[in-house]
N, C-alpha and C. Protein backbone atom coordinates (compact mmCIF):
# COMPACT_ATOMS: atom_id res chain seq x y z
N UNK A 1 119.39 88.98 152.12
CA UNK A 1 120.81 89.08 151.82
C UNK A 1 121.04 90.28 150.90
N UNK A 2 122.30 90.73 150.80
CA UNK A 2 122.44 92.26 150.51
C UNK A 2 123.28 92.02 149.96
N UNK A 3 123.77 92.36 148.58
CA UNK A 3 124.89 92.40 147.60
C UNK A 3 126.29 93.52 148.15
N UNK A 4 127.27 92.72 148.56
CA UNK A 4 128.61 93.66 149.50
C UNK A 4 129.48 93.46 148.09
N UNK A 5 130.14 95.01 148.09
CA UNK A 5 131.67 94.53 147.38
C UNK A 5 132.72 95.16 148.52
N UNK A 6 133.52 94.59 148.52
CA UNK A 6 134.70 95.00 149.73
C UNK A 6 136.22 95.06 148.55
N UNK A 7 136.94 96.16 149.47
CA UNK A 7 138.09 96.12 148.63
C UNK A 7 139.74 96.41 150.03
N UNK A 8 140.72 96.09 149.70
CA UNK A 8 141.75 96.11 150.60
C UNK A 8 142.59 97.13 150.42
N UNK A 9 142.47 98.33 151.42
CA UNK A 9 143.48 99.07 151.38
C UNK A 9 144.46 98.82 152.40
N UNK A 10 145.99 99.68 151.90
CA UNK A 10 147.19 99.80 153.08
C UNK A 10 146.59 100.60 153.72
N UNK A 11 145.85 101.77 154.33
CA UNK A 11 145.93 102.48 155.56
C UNK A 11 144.57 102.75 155.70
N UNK A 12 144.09 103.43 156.79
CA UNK A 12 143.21 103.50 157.03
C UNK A 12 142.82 105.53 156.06
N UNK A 13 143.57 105.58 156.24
CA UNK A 13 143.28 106.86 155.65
C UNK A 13 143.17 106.84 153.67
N UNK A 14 143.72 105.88 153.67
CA UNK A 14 142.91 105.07 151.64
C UNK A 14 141.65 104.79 151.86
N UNK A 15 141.50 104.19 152.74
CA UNK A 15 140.12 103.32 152.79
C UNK A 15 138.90 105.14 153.40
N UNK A 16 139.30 105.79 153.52
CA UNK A 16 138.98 107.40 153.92
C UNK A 16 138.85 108.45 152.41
N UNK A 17 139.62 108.26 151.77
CA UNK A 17 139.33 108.82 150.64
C UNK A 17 138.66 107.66 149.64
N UNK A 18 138.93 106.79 149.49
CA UNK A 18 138.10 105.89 148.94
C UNK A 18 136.17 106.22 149.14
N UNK A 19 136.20 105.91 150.68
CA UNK A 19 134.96 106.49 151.17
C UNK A 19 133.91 107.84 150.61
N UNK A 20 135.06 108.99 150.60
CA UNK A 20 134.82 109.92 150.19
C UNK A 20 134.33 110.05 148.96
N UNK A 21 134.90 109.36 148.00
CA UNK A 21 135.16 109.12 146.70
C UNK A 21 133.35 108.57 146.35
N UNK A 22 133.33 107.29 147.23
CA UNK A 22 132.34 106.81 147.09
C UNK A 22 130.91 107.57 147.62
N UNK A 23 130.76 108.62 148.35
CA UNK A 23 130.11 109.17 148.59
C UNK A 23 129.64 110.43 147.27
N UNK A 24 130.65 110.61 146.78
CA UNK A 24 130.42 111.77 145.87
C UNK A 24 129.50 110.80 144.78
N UNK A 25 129.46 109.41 144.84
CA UNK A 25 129.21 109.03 143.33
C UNK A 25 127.44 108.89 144.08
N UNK A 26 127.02 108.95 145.05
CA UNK A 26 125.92 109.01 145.74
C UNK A 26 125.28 107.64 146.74
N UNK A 27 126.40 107.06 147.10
CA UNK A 27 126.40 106.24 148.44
C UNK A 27 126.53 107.06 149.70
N UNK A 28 125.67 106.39 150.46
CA UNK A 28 125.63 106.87 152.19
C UNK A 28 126.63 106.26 152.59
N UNK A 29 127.05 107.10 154.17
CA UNK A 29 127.54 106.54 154.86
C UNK A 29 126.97 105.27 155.66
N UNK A 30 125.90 105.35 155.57
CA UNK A 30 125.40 104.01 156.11
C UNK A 30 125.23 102.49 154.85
N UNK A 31 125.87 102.80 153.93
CA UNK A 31 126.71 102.13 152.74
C UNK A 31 127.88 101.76 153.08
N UNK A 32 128.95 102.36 154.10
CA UNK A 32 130.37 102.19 153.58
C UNK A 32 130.63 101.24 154.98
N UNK A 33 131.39 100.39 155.21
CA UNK A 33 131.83 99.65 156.67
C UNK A 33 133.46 99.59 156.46
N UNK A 34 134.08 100.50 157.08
CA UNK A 34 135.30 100.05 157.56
C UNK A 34 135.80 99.80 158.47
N UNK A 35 136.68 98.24 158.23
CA UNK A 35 137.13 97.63 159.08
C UNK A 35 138.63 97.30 158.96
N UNK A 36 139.28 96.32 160.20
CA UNK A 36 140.78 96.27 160.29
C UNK A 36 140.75 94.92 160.15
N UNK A 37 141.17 93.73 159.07
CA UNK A 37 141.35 92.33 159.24
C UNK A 37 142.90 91.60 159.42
N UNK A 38 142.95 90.78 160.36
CA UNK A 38 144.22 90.68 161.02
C UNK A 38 144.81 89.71 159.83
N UNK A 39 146.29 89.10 160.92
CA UNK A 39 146.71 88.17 159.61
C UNK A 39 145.98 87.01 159.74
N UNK A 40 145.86 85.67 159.06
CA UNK A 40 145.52 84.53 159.28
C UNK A 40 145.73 84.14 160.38
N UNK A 41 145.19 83.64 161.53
CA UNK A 41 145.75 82.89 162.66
C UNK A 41 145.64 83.87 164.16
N UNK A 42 145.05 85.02 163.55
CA UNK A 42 145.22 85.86 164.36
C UNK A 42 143.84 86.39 165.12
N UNK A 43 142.64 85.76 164.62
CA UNK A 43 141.64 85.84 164.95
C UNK A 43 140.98 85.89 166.14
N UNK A 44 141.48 85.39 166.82
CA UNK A 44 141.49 85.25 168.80
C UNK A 44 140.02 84.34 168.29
N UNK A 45 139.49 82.98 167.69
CA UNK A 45 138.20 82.49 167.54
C UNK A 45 138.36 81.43 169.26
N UNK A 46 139.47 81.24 169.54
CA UNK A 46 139.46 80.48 170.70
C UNK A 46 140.71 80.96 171.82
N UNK A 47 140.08 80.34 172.85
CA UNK A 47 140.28 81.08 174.37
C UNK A 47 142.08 81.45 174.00
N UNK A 48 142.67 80.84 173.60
CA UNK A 48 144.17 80.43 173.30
C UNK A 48 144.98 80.90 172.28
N UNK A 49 143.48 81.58 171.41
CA UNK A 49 144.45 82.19 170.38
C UNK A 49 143.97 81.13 168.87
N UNK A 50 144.35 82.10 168.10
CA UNK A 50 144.26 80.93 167.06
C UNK A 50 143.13 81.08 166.01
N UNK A 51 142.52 80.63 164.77
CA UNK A 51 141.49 80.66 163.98
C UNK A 51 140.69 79.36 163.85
N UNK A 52 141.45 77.84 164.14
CA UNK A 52 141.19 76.89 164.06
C UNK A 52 141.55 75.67 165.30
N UNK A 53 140.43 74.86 165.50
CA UNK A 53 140.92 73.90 166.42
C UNK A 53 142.93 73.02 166.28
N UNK A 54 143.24 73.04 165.18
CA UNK A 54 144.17 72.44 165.08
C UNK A 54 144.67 72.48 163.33
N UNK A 55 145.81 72.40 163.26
CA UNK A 55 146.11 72.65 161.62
C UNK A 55 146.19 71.77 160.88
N UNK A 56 145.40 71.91 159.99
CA UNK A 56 145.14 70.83 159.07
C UNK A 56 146.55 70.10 158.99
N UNK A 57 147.40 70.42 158.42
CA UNK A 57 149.00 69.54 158.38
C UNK A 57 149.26 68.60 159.03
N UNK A 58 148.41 68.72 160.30
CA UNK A 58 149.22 67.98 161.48
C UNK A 58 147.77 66.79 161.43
N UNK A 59 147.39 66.53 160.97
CA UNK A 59 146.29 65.45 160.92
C UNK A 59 146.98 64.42 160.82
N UNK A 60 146.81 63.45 162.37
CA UNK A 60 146.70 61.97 162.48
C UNK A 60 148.58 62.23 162.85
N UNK A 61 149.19 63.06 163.24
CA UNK A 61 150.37 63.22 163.78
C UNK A 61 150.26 62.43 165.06
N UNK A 62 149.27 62.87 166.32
CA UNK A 62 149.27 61.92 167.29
C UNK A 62 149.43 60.74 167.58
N UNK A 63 148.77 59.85 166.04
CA UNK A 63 148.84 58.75 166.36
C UNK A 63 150.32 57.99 165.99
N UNK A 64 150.79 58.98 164.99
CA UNK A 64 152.56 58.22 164.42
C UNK A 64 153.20 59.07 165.96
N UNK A 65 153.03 59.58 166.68
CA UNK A 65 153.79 59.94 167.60
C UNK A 65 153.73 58.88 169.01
N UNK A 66 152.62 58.55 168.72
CA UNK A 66 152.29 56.98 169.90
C UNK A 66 152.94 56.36 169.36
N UNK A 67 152.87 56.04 168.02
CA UNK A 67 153.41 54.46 167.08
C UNK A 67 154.87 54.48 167.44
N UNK A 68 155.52 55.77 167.20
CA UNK A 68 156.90 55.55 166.73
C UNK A 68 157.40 55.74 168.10
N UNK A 69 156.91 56.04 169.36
CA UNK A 69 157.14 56.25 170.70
C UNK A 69 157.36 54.59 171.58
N UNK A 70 156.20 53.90 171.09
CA UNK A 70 156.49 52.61 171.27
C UNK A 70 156.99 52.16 171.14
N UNK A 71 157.59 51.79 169.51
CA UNK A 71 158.27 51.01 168.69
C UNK A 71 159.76 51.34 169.11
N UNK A 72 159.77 52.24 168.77
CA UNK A 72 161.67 52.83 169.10
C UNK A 72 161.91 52.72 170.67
N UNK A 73 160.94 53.05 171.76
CA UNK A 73 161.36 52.72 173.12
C UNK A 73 161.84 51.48 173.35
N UNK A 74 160.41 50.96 172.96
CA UNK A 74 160.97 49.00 172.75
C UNK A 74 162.13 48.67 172.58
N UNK A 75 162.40 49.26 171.19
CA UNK A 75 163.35 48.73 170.96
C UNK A 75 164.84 49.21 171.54
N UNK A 76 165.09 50.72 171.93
CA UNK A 76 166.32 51.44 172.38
C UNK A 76 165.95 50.59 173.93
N UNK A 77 164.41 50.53 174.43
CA UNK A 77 164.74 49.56 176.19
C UNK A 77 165.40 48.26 175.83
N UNK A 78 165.26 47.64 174.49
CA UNK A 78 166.43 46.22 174.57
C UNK A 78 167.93 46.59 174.03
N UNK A 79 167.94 47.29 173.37
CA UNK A 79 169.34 47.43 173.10
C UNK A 79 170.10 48.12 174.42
N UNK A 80 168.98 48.90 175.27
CA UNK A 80 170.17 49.06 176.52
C UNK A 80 170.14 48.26 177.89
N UNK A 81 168.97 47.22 177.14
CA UNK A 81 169.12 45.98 178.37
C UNK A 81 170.55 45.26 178.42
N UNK A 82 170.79 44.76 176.42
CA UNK A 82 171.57 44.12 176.18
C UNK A 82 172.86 44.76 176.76
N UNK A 83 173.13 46.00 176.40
CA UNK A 83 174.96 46.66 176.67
C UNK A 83 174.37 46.81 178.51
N UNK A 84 173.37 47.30 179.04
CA UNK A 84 173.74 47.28 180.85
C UNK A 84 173.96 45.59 181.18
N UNK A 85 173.19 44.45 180.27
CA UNK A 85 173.81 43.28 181.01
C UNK A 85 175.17 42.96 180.30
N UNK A 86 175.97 43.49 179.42
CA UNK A 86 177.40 43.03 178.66
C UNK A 86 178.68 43.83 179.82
N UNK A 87 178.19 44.62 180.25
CA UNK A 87 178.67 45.56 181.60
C UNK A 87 178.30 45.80 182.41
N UNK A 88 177.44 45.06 182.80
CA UNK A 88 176.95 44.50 184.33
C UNK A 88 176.59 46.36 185.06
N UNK A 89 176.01 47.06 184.21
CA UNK A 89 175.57 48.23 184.55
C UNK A 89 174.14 48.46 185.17
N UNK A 90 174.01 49.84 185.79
CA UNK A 90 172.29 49.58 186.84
C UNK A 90 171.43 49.62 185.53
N UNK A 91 170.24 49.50 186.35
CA UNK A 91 168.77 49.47 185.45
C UNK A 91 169.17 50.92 184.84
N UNK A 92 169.16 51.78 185.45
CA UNK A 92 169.21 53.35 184.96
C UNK A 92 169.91 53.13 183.36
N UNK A 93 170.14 52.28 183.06
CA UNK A 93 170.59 52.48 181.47
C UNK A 93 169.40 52.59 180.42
N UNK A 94 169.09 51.13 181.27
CA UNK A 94 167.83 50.41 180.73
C UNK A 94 167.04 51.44 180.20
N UNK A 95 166.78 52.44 181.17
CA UNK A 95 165.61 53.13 181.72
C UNK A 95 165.97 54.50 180.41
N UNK A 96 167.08 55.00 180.74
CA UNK A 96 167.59 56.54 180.09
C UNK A 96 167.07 56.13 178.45
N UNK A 97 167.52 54.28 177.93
CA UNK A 97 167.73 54.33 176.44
C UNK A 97 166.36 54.01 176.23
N UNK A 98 165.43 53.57 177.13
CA UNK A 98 163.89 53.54 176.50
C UNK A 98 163.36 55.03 176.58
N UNK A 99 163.69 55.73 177.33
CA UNK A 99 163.51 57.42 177.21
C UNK A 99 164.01 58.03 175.61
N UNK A 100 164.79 57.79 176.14
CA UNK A 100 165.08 58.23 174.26
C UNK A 100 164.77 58.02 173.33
N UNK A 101 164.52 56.32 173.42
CA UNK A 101 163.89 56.04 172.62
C UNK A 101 162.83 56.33 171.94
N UNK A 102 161.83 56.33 172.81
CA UNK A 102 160.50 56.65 172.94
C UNK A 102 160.36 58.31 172.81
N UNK A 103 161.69 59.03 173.17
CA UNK A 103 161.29 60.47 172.59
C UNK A 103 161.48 60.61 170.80
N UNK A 104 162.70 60.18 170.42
CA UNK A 104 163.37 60.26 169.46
C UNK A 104 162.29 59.53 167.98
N UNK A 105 161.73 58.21 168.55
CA UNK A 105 160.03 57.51 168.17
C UNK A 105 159.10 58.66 168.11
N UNK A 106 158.87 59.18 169.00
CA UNK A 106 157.83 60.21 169.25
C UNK A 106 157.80 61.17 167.95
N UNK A 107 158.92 62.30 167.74
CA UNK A 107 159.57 62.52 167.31
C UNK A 107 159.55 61.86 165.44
N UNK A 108 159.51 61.32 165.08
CA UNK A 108 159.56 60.57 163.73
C UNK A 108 158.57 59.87 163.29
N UNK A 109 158.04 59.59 164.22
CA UNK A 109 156.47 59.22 164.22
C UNK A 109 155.72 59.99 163.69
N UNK A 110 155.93 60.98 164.47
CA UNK A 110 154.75 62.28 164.28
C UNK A 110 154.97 62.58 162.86
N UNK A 111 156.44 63.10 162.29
CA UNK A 111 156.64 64.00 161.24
C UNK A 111 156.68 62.62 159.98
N UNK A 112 156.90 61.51 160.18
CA UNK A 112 156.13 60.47 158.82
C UNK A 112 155.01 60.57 158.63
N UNK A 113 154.09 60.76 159.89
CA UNK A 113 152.85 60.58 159.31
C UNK A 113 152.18 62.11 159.21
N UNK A 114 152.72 62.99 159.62
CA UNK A 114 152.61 64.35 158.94
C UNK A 114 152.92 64.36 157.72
N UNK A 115 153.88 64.36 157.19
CA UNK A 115 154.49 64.44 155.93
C UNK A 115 154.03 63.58 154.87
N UNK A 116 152.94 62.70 155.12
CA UNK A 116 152.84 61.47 154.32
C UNK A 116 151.82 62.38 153.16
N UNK A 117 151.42 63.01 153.10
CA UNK A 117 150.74 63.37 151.91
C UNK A 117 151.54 63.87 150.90
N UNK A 118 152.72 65.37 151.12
CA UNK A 118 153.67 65.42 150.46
C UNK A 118 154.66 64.50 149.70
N UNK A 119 154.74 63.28 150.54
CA UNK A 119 155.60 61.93 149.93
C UNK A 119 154.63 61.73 148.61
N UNK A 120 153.57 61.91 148.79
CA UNK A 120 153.00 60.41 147.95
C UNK A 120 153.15 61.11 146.43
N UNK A 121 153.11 62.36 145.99
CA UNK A 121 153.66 62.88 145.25
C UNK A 121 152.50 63.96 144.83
N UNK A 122 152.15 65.04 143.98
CA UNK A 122 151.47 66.06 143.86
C UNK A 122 150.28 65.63 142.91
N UNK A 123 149.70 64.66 142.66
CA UNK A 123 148.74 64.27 141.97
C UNK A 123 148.08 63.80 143.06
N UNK A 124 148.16 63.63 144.16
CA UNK A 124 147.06 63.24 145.33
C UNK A 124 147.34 64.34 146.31
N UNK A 125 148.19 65.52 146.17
CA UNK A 125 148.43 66.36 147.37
C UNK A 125 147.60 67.23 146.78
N UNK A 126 146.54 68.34 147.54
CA UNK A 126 146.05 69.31 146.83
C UNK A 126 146.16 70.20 147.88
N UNK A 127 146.90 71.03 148.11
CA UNK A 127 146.90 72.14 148.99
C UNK A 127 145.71 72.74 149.29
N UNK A 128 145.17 73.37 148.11
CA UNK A 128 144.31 74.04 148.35
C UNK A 128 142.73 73.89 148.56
N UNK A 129 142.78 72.52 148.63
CA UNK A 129 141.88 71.92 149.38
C UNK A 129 141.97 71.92 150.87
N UNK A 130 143.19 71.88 151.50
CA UNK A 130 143.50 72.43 153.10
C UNK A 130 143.15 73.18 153.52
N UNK A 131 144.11 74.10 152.41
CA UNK A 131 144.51 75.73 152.88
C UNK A 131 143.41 77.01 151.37
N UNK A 132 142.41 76.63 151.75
CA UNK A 132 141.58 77.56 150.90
C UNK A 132 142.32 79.55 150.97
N UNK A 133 141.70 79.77 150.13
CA UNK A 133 141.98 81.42 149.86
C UNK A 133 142.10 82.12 150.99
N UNK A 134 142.95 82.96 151.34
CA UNK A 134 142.62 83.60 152.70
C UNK A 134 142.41 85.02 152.35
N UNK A 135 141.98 85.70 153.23
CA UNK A 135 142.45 87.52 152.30
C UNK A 135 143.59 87.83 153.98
N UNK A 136 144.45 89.06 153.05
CA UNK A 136 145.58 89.12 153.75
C UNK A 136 144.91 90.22 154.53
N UNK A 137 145.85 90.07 155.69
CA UNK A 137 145.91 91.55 156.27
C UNK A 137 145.69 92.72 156.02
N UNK A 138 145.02 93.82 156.56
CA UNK A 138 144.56 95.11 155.70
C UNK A 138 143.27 95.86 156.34
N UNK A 139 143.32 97.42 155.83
CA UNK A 139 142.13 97.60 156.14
C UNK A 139 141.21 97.15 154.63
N UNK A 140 139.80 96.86 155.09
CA UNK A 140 138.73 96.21 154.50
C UNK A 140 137.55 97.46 154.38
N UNK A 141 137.70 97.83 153.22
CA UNK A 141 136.10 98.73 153.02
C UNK A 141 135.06 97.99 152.40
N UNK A 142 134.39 97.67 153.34
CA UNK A 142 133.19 97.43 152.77
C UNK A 142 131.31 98.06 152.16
N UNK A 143 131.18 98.00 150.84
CA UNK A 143 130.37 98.71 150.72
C UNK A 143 129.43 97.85 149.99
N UNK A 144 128.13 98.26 151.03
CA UNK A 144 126.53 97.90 150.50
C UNK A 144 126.05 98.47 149.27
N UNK A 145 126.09 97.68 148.26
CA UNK A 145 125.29 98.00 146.81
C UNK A 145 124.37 97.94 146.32
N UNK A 146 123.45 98.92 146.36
CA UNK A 146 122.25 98.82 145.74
C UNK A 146 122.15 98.38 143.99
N UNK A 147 121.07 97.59 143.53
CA UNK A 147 120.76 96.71 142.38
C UNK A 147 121.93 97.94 141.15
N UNK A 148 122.58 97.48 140.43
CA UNK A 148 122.69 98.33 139.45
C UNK A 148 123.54 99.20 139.13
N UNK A 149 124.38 98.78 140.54
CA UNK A 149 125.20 100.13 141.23
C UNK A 149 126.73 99.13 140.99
N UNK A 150 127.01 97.78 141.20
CA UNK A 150 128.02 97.34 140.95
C UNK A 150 129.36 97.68 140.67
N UNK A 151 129.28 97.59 139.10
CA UNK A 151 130.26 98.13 138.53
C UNK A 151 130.65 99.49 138.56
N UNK A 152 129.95 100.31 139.14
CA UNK A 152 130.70 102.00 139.47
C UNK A 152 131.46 101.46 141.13
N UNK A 153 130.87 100.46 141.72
CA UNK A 153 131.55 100.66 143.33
C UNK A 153 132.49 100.31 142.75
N UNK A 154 132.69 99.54 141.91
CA UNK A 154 134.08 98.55 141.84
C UNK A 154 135.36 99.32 140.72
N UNK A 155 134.79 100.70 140.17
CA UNK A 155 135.47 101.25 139.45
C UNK A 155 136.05 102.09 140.69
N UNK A 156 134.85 102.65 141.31
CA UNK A 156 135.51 103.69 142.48
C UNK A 156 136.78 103.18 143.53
N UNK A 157 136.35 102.17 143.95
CA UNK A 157 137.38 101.31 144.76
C UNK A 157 138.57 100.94 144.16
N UNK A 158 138.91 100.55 142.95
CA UNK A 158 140.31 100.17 141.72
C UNK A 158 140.87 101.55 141.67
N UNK A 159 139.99 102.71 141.29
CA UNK A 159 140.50 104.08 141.29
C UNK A 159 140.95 104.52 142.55
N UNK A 160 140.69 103.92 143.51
CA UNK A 160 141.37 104.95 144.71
C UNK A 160 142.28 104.01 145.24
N UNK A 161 143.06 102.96 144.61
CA UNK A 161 144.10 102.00 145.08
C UNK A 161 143.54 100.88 145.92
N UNK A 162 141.79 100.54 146.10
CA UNK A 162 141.50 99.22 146.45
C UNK A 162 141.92 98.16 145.81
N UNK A 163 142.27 96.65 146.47
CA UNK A 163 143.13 96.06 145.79
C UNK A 163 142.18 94.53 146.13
N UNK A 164 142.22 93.54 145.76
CA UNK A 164 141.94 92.04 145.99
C UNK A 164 140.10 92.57 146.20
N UNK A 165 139.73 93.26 144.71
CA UNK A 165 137.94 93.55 144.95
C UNK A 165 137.14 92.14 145.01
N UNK A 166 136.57 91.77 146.25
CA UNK A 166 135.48 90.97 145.98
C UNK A 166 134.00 91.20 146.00
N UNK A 167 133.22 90.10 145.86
CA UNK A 167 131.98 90.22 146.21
C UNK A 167 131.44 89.44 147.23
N UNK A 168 130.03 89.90 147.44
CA UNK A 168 129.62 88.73 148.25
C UNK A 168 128.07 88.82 148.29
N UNK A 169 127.45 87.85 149.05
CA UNK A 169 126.22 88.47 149.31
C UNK A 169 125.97 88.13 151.47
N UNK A 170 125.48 88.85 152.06
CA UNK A 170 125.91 88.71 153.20
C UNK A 170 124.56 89.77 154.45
N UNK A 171 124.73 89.52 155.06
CA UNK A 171 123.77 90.59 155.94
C UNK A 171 124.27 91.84 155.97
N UNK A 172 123.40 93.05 155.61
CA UNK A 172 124.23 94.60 156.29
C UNK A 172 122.91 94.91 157.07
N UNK A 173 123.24 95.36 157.99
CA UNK A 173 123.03 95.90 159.31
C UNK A 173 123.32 96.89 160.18
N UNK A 174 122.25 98.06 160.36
CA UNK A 174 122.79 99.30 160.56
C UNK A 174 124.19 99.94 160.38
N UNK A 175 124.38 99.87 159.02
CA UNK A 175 125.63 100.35 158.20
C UNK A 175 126.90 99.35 158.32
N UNK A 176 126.58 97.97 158.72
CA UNK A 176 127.81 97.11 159.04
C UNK A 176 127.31 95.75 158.16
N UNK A 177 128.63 95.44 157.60
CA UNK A 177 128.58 93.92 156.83
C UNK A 177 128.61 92.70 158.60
N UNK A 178 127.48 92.36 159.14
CA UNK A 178 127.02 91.90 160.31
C UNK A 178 127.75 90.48 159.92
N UNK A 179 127.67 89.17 159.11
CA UNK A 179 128.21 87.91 159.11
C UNK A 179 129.39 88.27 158.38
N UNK A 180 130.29 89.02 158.37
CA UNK A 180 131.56 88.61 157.67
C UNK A 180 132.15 87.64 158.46
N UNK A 181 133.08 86.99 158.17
CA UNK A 181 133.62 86.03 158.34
C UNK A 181 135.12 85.73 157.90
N UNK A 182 136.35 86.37 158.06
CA UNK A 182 137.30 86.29 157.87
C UNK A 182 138.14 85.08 157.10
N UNK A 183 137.61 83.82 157.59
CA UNK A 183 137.57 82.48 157.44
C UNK A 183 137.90 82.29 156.47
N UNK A 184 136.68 82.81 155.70
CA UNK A 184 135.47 82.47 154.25
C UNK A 184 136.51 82.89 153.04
N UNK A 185 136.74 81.60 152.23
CA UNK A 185 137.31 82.29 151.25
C UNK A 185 136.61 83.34 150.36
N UNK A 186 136.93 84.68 149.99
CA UNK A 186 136.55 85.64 149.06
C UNK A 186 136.74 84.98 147.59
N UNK A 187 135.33 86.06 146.88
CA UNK A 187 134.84 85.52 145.86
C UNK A 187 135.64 87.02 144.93
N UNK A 188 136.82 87.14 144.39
CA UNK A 188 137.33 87.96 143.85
C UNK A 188 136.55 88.27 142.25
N UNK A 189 136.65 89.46 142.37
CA UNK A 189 135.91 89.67 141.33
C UNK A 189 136.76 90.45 140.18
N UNK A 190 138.08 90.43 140.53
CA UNK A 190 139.46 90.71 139.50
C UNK A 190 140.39 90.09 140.43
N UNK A 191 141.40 89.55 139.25
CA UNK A 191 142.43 88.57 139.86
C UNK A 191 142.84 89.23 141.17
N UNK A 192 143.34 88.35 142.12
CA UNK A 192 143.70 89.28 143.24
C UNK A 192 145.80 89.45 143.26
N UNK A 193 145.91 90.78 144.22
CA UNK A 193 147.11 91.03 143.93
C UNK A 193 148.14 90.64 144.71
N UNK A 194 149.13 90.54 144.29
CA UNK A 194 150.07 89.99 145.58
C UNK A 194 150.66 90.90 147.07
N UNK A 195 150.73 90.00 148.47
CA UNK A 195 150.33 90.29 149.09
C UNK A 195 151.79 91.23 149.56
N UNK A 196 151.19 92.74 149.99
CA UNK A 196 152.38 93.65 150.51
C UNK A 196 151.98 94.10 151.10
């Protein structure tokens, strides 16, 4: 494993003088990896698009969307049993108000039992247990540090407008940070900045 610090520039041509910058202080180019990281969600990790099988938020939505699909059909199929037999009307009543029912159930189902963590109040909700650190959009310079060398990459990178500096430790591989992982929350190594 190989000690990486990476830093976030706006263009690709920062992350170019940055480079430069870093070369003069006596890093190779087979030191520096720049790359383009998308927004969250944007990862293409599956056939469809997307970073994750499904979003955390929506956990156990399916099943209040069965619950409340049942319950409310049930019940909108008797209330339009009752008014088609008070007016001697066709089944098709029957039929339209358990549809609705059962959508409108569907529907309220889902978003109670979505929402049920927010209800219960912010001493059991922890966001950021969900939704860990992300790094934003940007180009990403990444540079391989030899023992000792640290704190000058990380001066060079602050000096040329790198922004959200982390660290890591990670594989480099013919001049490329090989397991990055977009995913992975970053281990910031100065507060990080807000996102523009």
């Amino acid at each position: 494993m190989s000690l990486i610090v990476a830093a976030r520039f706006q263009t690709f041509d920062q992350a170019t003088v940055a480079a430069q910058k870093l070369f003069a202080e006596g890093f190779t180019e087979d030191d520096v990896h720049t790359f383009y990281i998308n927004s969250a969600g944007e990862h293409g990790r599956y056939p469809l698009g997307g970073d994750r099988v499904a979003d955390p938020d929506a956990k156990g939505g399916h099943l209040g969307a069965v619950a409340g699909a049942s319950a409310l059909g049930l019940l909108f199929a008797l209330v339009g049993g009752l008014i088609a037999a008070q007016i001697a009307a066709s089944i098709f009543i029957v039929i339209a108000a358990a549809g609705v029912g059962a959508y409108l159930g569907a529907l309220a189902g889902a978003l109670w039992i979505v929402g049920r963590d927010k209800r219960r109040g912010k001493s059991t909700f922890h966001p950021q247990a969900m939704h860990p650190a992300i790094r934003p959009a940007g180009v990403m310079l990444a540079l391989h540090v030899p023992v000792g060398k640290e704190a000058l990459a990380r001066q060079v990178l602050r000096e040329s407008g790198g922004r959200d500096i982390e660290r890591a430790q990670g594989r480099w591989l013919n001049g490329k940070w090989e397991d990055f992982d977009p995913l992975t929350p970053p281990q910031h190594v100065e507060a990080p900045t807000s996102v523009t």
